[in-house]
ModelCIF file with pLDDT and N, C-alpha, C, O atoms, coordinates in Angstrom:
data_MODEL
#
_entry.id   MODEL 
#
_entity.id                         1 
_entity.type                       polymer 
_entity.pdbx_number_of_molecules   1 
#
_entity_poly.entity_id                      1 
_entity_poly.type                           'polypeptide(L)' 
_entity_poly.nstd_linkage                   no 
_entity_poly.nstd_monomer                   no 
_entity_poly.pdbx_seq_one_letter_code       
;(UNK)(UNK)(UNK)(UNK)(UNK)(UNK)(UNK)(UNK)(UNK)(UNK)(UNK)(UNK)(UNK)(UNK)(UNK)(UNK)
(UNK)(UNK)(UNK)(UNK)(UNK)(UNK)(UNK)(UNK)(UNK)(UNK)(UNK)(UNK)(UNK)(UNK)(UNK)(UNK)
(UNK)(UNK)(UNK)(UNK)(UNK)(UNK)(UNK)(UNK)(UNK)(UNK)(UNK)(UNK)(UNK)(UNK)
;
_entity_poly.pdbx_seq_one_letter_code_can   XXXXXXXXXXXXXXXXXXXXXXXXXXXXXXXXXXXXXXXXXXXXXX 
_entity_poly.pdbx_strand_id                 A 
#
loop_
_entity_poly_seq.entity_id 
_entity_poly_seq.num 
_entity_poly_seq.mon_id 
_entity_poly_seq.hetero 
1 1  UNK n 
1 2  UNK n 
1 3  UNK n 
1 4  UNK n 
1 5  UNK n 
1 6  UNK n 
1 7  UNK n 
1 8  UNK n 
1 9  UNK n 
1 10 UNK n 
1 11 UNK n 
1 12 UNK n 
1 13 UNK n 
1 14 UNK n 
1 15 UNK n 
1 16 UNK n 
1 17 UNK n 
1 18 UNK n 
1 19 UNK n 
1 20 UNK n 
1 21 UNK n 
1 22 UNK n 
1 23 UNK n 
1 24 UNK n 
1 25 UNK n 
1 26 UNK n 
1 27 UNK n 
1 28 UNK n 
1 29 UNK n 
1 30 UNK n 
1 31 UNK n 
1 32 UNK n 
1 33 UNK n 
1 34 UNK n 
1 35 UNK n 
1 36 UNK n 
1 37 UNK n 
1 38 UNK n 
1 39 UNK n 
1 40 UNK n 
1 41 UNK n 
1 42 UNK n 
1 43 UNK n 
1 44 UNK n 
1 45 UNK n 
1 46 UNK n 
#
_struct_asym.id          A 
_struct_asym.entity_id   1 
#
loop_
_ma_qa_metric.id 
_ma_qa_metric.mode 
_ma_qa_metric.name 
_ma_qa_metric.software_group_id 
_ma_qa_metric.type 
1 global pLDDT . pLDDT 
2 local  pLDDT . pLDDT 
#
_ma_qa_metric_global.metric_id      1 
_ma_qa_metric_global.metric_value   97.78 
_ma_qa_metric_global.model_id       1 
_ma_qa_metric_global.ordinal_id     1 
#
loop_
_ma_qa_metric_local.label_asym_id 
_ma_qa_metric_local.label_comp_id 
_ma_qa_metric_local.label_seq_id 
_ma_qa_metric_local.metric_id 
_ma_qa_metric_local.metric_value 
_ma_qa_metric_local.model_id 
_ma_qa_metric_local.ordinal_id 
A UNK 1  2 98.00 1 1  
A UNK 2  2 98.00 1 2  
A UNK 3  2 98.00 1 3  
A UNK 4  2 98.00 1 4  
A UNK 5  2 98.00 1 5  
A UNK 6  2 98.00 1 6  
A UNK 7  2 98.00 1 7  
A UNK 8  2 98.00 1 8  
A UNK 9  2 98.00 1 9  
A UNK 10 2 98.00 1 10 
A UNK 11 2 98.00 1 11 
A UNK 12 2 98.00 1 12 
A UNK 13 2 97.00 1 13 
A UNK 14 2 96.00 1 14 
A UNK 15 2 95.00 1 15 
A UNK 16 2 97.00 1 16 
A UNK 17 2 98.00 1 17 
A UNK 18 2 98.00 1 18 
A UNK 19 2 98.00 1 19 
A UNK 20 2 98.00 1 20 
A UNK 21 2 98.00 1 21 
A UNK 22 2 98.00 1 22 
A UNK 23 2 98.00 1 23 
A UNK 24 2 98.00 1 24 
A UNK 25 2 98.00 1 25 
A UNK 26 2 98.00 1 26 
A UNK 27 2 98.00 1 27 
A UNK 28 2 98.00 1 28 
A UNK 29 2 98.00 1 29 
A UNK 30 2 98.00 1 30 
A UNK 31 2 98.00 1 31 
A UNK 32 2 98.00 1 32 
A UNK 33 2 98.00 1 33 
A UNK 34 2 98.00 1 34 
A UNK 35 2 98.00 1 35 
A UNK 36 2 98.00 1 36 
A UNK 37 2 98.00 1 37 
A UNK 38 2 98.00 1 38 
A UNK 39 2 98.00 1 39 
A UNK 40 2 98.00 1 40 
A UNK 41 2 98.00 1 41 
A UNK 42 2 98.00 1 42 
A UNK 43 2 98.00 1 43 
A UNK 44 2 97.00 1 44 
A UNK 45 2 97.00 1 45 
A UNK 46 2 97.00 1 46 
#
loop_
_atom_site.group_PDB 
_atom_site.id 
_atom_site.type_symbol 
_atom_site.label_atom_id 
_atom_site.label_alt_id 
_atom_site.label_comp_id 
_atom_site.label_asym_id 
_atom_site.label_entity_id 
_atom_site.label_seq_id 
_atom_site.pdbx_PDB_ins_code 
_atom_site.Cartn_x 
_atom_site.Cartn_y 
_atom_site.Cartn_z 
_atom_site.occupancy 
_atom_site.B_iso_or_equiv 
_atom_site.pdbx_formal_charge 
_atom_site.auth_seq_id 
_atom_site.auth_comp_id 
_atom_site.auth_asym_id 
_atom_site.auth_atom_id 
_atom_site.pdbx_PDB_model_num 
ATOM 1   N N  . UNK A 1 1  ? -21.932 50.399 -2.859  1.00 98.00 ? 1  UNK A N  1 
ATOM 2   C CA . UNK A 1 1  ? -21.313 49.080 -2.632  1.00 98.00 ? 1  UNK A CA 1 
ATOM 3   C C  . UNK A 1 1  ? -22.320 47.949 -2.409  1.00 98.00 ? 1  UNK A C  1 
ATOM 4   O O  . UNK A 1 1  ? -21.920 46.802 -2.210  1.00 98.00 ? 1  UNK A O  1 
ATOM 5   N N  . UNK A 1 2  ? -23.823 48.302 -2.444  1.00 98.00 ? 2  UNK A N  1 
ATOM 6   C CA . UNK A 1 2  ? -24.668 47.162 -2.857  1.00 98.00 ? 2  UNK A CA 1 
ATOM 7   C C  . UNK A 1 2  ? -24.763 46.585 -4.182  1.00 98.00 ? 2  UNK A C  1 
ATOM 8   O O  . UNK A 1 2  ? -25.525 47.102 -4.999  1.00 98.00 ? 2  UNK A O  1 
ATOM 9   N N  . UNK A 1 3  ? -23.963 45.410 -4.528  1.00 98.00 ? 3  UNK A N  1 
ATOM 10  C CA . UNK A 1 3  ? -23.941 45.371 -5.856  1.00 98.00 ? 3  UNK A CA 1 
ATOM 11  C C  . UNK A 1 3  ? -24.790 44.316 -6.106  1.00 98.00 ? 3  UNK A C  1 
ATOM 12  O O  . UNK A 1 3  ? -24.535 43.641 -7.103  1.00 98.00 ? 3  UNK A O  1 
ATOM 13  N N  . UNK A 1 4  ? -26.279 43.850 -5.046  1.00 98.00 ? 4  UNK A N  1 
ATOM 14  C CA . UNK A 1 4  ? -27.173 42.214 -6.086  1.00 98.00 ? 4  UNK A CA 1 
ATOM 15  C C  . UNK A 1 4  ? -27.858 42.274 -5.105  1.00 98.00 ? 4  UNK A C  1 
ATOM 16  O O  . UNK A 1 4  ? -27.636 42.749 -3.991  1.00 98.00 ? 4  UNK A O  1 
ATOM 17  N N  . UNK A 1 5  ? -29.016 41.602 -5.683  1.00 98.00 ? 5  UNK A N  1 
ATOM 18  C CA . UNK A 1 5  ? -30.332 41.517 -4.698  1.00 98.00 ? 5  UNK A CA 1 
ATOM 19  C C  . UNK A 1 5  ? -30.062 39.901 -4.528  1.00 98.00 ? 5  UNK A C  1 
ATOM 20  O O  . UNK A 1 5  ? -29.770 39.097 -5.413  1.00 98.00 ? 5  UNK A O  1 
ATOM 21  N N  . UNK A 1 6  ? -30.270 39.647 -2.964  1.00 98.00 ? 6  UNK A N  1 
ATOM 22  C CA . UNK A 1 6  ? -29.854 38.480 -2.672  1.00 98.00 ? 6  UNK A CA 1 
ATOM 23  C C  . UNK A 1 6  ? -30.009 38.372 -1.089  1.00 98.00 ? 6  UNK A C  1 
ATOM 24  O O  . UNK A 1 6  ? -30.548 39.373 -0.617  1.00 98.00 ? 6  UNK A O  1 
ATOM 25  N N  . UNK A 1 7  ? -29.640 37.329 -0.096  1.00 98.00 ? 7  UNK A N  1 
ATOM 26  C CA . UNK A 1 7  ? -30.227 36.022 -1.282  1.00 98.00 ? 7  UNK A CA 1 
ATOM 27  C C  . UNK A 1 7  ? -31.722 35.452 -1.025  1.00 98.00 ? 7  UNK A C  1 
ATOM 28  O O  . UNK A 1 7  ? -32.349 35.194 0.003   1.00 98.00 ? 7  UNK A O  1 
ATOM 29  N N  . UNK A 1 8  ? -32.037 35.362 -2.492  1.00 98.00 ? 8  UNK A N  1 
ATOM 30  C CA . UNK A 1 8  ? -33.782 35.482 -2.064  1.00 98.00 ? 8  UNK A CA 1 
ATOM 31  C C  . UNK A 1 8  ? -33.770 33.941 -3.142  1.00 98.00 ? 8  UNK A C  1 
ATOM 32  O O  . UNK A 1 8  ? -32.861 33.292 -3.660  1.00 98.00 ? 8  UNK A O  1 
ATOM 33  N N  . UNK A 1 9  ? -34.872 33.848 -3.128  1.00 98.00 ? 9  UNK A N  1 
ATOM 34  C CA . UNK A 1 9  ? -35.447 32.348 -3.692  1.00 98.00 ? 9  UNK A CA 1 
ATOM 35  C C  . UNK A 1 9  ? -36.441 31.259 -3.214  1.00 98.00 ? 9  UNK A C  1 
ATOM 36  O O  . UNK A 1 9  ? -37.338 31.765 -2.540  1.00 98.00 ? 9  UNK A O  1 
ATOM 37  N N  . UNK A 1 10 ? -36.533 30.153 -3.332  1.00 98.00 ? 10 UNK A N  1 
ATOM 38  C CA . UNK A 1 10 ? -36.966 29.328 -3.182  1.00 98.00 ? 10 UNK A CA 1 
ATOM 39  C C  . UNK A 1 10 ? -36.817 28.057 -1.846  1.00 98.00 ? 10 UNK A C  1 
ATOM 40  O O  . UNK A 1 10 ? -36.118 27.134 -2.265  1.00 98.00 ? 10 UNK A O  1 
ATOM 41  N N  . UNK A 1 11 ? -37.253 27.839 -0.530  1.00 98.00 ? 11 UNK A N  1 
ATOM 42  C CA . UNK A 1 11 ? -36.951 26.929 0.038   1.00 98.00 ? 11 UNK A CA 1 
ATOM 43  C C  . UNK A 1 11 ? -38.337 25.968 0.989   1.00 98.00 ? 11 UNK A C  1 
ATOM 44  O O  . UNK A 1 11 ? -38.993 26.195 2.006   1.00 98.00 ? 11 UNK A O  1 
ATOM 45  N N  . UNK A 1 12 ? -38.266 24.750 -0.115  1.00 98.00 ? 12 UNK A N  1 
ATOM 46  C CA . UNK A 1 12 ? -39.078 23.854 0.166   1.00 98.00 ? 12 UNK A CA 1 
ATOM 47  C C  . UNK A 1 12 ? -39.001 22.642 1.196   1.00 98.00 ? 12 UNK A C  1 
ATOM 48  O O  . UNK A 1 12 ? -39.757 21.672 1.258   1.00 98.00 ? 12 UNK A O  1 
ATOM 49  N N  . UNK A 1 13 ? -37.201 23.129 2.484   1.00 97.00 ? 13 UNK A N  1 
ATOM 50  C CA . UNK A 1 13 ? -37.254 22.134 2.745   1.00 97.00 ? 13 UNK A CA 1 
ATOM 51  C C  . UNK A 1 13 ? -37.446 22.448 4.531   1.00 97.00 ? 13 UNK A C  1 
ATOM 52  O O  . UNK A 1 13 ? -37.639 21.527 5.324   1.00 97.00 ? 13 UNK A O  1 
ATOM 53  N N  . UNK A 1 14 ? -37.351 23.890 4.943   1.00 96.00 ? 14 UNK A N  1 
ATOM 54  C CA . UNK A 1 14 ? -37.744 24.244 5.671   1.00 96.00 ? 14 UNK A CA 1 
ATOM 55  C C  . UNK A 1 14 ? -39.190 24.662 5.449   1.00 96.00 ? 14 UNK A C  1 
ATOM 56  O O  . UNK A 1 14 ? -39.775 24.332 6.480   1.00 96.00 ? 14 UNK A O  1 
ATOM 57  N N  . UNK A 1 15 ? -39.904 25.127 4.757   1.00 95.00 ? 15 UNK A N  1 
ATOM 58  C CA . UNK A 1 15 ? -41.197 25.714 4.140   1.00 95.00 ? 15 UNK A CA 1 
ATOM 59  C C  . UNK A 1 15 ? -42.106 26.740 5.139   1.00 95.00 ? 15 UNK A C  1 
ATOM 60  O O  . UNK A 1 15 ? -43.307 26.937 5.324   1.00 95.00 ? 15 UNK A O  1 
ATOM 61  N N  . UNK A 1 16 ? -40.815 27.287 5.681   1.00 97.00 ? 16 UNK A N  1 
ATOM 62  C CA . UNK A 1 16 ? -41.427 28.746 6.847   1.00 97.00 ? 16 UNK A CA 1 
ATOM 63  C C  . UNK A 1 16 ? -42.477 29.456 5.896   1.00 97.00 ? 16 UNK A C  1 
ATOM 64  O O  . UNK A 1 16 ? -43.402 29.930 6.556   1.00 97.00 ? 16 UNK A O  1 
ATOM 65  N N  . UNK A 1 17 ? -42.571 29.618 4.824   1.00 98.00 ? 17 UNK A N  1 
ATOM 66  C CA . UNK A 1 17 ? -43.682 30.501 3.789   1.00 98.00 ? 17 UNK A CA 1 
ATOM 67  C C  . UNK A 1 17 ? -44.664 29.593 3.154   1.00 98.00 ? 17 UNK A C  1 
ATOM 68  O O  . UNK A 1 17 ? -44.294 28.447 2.900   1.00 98.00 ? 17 UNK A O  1 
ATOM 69  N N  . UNK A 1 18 ? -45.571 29.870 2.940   1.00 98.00 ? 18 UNK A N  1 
ATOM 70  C CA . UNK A 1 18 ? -46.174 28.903 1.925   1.00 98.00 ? 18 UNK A CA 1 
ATOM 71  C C  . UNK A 1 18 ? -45.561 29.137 0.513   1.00 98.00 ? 18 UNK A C  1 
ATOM 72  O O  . UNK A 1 18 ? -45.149 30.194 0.035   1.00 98.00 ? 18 UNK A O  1 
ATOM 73  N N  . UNK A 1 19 ? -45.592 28.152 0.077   1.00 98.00 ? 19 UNK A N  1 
ATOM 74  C CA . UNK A 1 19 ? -45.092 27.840 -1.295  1.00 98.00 ? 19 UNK A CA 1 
ATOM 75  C C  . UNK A 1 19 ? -45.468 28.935 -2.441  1.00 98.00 ? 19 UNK A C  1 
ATOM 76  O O  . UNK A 1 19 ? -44.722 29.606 -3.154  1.00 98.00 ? 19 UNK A O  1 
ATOM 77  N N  . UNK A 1 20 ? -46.827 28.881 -2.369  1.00 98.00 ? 20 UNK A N  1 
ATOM 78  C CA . UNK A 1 20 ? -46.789 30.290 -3.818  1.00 98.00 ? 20 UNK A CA 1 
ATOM 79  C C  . UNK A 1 20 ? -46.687 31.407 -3.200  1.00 98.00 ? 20 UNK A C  1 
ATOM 80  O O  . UNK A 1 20 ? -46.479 32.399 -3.898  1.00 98.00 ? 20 UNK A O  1 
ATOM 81  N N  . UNK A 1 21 ? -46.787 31.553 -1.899  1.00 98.00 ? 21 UNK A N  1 
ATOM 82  C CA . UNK A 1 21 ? -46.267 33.144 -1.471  1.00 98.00 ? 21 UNK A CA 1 
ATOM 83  C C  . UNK A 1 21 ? -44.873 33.052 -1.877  1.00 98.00 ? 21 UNK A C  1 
ATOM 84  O O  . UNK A 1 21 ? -44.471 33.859 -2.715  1.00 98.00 ? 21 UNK A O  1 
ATOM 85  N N  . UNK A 1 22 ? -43.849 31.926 -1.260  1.00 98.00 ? 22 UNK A N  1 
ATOM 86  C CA . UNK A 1 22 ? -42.398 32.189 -2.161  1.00 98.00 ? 22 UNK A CA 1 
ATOM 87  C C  . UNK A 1 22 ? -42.322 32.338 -3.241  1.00 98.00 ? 22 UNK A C  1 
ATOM 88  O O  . UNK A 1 22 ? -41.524 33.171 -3.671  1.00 98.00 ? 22 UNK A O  1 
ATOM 89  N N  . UNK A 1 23 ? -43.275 31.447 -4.265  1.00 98.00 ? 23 UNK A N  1 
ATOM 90  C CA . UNK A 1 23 ? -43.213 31.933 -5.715  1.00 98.00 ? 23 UNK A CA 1 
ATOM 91  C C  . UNK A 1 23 ? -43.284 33.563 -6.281  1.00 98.00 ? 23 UNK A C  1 
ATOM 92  O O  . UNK A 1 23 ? -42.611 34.179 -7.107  1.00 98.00 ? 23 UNK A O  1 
ATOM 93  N N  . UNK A 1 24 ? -44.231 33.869 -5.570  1.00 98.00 ? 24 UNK A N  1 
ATOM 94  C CA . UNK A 1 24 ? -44.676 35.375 -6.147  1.00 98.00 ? 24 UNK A CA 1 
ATOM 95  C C  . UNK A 1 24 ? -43.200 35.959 -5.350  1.00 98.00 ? 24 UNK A C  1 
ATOM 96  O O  . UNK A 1 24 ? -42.209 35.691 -6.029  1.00 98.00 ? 24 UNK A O  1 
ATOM 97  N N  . UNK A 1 25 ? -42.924 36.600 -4.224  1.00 98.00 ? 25 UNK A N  1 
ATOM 98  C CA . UNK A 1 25 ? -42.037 37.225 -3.808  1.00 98.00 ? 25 UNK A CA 1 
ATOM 99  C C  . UNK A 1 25 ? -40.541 36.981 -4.784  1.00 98.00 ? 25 UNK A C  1 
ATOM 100 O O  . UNK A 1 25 ? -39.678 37.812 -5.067  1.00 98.00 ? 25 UNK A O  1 
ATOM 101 N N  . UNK A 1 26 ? -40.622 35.657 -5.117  1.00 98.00 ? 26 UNK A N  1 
ATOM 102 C CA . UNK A 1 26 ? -39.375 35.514 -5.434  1.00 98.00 ? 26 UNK A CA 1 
ATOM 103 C C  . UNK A 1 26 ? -39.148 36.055 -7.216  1.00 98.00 ? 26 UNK A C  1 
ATOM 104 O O  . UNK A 1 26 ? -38.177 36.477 -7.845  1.00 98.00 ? 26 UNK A O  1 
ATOM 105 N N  . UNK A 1 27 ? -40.284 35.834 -7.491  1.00 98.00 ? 27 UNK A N  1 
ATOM 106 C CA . UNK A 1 27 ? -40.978 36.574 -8.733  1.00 98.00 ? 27 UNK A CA 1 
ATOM 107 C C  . UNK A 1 27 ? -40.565 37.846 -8.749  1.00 98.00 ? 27 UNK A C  1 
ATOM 108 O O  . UNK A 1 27 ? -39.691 38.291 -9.492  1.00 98.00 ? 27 UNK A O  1 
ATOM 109 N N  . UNK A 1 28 ? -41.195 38.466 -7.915  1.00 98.00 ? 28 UNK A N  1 
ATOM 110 C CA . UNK A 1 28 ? -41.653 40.105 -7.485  1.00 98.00 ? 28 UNK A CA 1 
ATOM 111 C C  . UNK A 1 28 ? -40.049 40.310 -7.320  1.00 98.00 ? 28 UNK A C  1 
ATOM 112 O O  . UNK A 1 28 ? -39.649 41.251 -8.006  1.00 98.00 ? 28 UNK A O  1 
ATOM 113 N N  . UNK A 1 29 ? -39.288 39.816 -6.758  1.00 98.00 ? 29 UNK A N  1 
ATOM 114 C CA . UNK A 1 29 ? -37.961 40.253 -6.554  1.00 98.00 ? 29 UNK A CA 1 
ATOM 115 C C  . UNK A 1 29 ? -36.923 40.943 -7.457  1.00 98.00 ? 29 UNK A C  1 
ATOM 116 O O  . UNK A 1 29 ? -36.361 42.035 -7.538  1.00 98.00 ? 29 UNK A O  1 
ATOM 117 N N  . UNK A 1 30 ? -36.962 39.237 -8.377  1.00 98.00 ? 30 UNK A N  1 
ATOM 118 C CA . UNK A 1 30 ? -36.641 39.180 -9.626  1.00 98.00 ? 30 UNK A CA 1 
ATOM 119 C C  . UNK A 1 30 ? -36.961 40.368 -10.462 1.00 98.00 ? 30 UNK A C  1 
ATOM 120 O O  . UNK A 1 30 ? -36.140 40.681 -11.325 1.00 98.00 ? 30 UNK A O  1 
ATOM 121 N N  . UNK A 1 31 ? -37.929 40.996 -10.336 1.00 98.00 ? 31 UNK A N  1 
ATOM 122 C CA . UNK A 1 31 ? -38.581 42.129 -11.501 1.00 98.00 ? 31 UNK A CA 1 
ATOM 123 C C  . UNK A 1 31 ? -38.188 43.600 -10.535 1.00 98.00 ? 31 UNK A C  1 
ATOM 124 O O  . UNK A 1 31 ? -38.404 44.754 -10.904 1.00 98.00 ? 31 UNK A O  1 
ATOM 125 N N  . UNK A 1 32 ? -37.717 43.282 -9.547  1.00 98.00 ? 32 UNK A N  1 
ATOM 126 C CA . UNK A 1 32 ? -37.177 44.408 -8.829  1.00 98.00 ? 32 UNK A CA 1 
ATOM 127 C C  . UNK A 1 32 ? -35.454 44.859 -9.621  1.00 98.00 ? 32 UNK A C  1 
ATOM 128 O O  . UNK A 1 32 ? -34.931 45.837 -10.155 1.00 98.00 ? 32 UNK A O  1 
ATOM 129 N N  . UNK A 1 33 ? -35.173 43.749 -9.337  1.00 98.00 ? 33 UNK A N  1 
ATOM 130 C CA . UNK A 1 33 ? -33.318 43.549 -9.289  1.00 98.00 ? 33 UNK A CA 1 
ATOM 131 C C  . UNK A 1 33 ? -33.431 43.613 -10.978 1.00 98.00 ? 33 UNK A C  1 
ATOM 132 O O  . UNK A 1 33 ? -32.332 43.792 -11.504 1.00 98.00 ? 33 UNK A O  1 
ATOM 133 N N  . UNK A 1 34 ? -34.303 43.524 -11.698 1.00 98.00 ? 34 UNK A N  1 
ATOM 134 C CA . UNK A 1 34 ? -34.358 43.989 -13.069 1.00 98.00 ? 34 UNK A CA 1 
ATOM 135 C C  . UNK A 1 34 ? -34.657 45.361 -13.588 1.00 98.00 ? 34 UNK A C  1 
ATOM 136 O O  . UNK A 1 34 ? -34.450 45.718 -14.748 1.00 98.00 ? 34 UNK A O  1 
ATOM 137 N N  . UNK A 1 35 ? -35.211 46.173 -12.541 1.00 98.00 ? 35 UNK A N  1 
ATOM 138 C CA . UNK A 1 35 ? -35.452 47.383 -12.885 1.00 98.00 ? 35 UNK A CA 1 
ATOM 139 C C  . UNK A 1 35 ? -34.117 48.145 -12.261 1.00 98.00 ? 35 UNK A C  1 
ATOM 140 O O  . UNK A 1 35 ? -33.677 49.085 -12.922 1.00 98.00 ? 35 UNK A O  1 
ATOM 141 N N  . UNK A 1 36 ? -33.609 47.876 -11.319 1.00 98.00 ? 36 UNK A N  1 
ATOM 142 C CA . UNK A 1 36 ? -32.565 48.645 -10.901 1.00 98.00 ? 36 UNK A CA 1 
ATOM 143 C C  . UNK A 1 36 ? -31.300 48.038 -11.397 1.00 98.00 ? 36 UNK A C  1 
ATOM 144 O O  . UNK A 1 36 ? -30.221 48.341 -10.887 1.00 98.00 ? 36 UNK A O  1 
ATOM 145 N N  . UNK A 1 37 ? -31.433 46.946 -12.657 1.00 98.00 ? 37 UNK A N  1 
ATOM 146 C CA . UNK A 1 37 ? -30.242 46.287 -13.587 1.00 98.00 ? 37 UNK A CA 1 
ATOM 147 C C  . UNK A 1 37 ? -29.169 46.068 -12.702 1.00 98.00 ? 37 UNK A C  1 
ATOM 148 O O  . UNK A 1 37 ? -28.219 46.839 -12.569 1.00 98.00 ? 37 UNK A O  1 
ATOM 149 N N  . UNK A 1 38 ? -29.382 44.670 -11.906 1.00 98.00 ? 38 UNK A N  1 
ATOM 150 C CA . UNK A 1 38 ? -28.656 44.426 -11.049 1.00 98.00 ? 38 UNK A CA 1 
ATOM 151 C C  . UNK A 1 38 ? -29.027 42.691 -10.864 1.00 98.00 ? 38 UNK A C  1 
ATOM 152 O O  . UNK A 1 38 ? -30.106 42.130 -11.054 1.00 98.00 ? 38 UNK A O  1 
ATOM 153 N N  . UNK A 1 39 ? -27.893 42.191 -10.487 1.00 98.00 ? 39 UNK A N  1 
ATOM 154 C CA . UNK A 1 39 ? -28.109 40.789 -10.702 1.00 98.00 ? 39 UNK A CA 1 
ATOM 155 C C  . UNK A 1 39 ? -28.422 40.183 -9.064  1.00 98.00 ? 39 UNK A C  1 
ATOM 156 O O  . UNK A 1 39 ? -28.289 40.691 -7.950  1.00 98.00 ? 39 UNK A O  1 
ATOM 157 N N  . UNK A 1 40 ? -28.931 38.754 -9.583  1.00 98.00 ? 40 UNK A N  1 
ATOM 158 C CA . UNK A 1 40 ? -30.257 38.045 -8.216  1.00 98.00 ? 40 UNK A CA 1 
ATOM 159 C C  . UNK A 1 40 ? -28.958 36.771 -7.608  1.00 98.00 ? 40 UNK A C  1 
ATOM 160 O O  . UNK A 1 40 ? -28.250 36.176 -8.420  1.00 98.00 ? 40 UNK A O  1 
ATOM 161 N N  . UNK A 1 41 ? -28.868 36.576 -6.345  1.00 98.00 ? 41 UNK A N  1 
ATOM 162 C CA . UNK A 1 41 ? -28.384 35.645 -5.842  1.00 98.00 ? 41 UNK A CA 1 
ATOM 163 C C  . UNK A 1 41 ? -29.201 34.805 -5.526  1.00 98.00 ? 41 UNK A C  1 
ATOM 164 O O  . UNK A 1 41 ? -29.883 35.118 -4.550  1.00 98.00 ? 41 UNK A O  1 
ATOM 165 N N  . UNK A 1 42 ? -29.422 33.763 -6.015  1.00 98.00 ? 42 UNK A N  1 
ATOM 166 C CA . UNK A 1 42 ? -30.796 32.992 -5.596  1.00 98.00 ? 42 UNK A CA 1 
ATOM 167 C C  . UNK A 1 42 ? -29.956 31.796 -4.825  1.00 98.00 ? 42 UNK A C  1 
ATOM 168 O O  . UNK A 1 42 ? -28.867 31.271 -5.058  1.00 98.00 ? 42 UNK A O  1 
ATOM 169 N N  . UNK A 1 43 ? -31.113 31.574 -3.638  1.00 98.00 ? 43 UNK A N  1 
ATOM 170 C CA . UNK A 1 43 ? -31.178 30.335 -2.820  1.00 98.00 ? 43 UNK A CA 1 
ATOM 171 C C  . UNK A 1 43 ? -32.317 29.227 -2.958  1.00 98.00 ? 43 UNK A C  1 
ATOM 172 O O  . UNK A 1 43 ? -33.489 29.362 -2.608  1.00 98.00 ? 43 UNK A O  1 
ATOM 173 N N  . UNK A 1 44 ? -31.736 28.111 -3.535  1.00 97.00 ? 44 UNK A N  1 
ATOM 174 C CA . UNK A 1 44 ? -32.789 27.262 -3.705  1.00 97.00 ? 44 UNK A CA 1 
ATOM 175 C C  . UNK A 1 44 ? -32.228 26.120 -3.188  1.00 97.00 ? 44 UNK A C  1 
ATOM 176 O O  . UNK A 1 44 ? -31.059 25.735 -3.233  1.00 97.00 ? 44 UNK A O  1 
ATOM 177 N N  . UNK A 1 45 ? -33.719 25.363 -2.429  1.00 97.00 ? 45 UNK A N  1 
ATOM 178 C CA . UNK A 1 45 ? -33.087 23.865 -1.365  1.00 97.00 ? 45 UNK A CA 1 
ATOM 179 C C  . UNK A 1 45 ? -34.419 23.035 -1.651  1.00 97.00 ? 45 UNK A C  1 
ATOM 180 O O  . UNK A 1 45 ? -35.502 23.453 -1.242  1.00 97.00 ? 45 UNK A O  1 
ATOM 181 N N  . UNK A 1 46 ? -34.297 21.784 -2.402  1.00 97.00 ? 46 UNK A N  1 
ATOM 182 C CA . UNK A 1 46 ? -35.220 21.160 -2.883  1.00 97.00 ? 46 UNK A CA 1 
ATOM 183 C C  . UNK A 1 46 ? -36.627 22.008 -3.702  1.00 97.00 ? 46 UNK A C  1 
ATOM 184 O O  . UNK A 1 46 ? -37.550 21.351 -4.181  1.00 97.00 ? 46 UNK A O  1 
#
């Protein structure tokens, strides 16, 4: 009953991560939720 990798993404307006560490993770995620053919809930805020 886990049916999506989520919710992961992008957020530039709190910026708790540095910016290309979110890039890569959110990257890295993406190529996760693609190997186990399963779809991405993404959160993105500016």
């Amino acid at each position: 009953k886990v049916v999506a990798l989520g919710e992961v993404g992008l957020d530039y307006y709190w910026d708790e991560s540095p910016r290309d560490v979110q890039q890569d993770v959110f990257r890295r995620q993406i190529e996760v939720a693609h190997e186990l053919k399963m779809p991405v809930d993404i959160h993105t805020r500016d």
